[in-house]
Protein backbone atom coordinates (compact mmCIF):
# COMPACT_ATOMS: atom_id res chain seq x y z
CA UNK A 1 -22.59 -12.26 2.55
CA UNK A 2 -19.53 -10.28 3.69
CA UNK A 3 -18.58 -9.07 7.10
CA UNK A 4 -16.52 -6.47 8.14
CA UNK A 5 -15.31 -5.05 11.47
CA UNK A 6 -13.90 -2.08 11.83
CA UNK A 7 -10.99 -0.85 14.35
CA UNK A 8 -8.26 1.65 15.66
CA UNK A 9 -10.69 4.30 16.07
CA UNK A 10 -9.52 6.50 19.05
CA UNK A 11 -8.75 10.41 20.58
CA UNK A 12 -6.38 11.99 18.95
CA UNK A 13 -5.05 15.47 19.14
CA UNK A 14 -5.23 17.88 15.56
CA UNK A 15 -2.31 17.10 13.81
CA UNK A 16 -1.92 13.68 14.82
CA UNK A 17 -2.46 10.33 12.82
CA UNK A 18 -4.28 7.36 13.00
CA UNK A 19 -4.67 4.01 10.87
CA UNK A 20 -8.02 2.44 10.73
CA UNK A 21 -8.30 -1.27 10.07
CA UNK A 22 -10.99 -3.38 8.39
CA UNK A 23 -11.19 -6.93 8.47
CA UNK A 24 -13.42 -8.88 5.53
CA UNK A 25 -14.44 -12.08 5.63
CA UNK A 26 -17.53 -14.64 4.13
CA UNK A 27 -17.62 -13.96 0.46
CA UNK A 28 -14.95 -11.52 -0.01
CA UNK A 29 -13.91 -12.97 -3.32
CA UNK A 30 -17.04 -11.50 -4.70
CA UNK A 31 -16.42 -8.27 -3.74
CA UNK A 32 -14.93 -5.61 -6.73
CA UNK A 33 -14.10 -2.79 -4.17
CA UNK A 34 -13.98 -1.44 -0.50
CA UNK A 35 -14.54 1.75 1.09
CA UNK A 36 -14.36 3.99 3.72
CA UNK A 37 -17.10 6.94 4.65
CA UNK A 38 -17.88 9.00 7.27
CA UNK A 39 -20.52 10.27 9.18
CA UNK A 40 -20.66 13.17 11.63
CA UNK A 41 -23.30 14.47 13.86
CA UNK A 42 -25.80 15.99 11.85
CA UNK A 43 -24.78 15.13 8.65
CA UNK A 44 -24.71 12.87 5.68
CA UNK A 45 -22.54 9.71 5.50
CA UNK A 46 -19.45 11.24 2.89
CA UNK A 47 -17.65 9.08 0.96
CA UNK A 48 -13.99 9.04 1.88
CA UNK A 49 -11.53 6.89 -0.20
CA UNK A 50 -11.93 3.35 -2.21
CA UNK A 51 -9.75 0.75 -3.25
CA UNK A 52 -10.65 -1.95 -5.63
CA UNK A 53 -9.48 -5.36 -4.82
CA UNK A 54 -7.55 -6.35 -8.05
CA UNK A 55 -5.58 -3.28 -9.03
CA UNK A 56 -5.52 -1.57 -6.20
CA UNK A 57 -6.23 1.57 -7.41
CA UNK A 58 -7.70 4.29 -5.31
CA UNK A 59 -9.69 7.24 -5.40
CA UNK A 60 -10.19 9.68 -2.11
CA UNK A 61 -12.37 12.69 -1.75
CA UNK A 62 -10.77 15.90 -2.21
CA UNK A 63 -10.97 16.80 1.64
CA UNK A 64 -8.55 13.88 2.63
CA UNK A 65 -6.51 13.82 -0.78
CA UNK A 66 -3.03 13.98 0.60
CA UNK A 67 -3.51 13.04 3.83
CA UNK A 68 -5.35 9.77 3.95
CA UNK A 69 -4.24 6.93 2.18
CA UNK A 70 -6.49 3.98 1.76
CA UNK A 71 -4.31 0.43 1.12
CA UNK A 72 -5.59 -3.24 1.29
CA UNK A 73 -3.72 -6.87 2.23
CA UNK A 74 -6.05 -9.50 0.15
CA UNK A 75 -4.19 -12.29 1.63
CA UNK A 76 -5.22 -10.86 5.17
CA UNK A 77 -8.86 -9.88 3.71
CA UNK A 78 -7.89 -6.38 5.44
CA UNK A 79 -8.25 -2.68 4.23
CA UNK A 80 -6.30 0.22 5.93
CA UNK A 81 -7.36 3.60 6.17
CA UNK A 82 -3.85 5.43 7.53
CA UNK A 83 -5.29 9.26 8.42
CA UNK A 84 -2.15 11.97 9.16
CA UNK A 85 -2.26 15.42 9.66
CA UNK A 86 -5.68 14.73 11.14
CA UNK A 87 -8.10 18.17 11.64
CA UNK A 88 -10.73 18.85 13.78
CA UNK A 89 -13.54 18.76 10.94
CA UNK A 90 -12.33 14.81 10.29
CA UNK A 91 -14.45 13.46 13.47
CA UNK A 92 -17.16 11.46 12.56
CA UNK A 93 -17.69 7.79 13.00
CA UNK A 94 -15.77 6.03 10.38
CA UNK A 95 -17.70 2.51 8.28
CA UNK A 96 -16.10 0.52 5.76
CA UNK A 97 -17.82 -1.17 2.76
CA UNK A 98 -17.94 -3.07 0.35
CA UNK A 99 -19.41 -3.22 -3.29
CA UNK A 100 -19.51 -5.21 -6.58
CA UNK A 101 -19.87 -2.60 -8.04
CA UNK A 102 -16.46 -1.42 -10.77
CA UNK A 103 -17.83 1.78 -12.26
CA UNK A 104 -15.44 4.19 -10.81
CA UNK A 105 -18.80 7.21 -10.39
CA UNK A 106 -20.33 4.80 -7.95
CA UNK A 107 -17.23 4.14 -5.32
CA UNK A 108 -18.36 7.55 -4.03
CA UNK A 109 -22.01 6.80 -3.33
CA UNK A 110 -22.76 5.25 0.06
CA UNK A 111 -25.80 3.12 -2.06
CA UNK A 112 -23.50 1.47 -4.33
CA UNK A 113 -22.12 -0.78 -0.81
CA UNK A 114 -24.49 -3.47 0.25
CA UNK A 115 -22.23 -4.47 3.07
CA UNK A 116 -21.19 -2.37 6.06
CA UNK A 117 -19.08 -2.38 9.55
CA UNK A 118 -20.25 -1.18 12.75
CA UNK A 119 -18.38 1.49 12.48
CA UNK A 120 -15.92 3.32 14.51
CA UNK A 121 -15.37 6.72 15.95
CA UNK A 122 -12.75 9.03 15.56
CA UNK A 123 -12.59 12.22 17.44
CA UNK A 124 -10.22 14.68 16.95
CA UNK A 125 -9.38 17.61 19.54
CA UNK A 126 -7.84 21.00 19.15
């Protein structure tokens, strides 16, 4: 089993920035890669951005490429999700996950992660 708890969700004005945090724990070791969607009102949970635990190498959707970036601290079990230039249409509730699975076509599907946060929200105003 692997917990995570999301944080740093908040109001923040168009334009601004945020940096989400997500603390692991249990059997992280097990654990290939973590996540980050999104879900808005009315809509589907989107995939976001994924790191994988070893390399570090990360993959974002094309909505957020360039102005999300998605790091991770293994010794601090902890995944950051730093969000600038932030735009009205990026409000949604934001999850992290995590997977086993390493086959880069399934970091963007939200059925590849069989463990998930609570989630927090992010609202952005204009």
């Amino acid at each position: 089993q692997v917990q995570l708890v999301e944080s740093g969700g908040g109001l923040v004005q168009a334009g601004g920035s945020l940096r989400l945090s997500c603390a692991a724990s249990g059997r992280t070791f097990s654990s290939y890669a973590m996540g980050w969607f999104r879900q808005a009102p009315g809509k589907e949970r989107e995939f976001v951005a994924a790191i994988t635990r070893s390399g570090g190498n990360t993959y974002y959707t094309d909505s957020v490429k360039g102005r999300f970036t998605i790091s991770g601290d293994n010794a601090k079990n902890t995944v950051y999700l730093q969000m600038s230039s932030l735009k009205s249409e990026d409000t949604a509730v934001y999850y992290c996950a995590s997977t086993y699975a390493y086959r880069i076509a399934s970091f963007a599907y939200a059925g590849s992660y069989p463990y998930w946060g609570q989630g927090t929200q992010v609202t952005v105003s204009t």
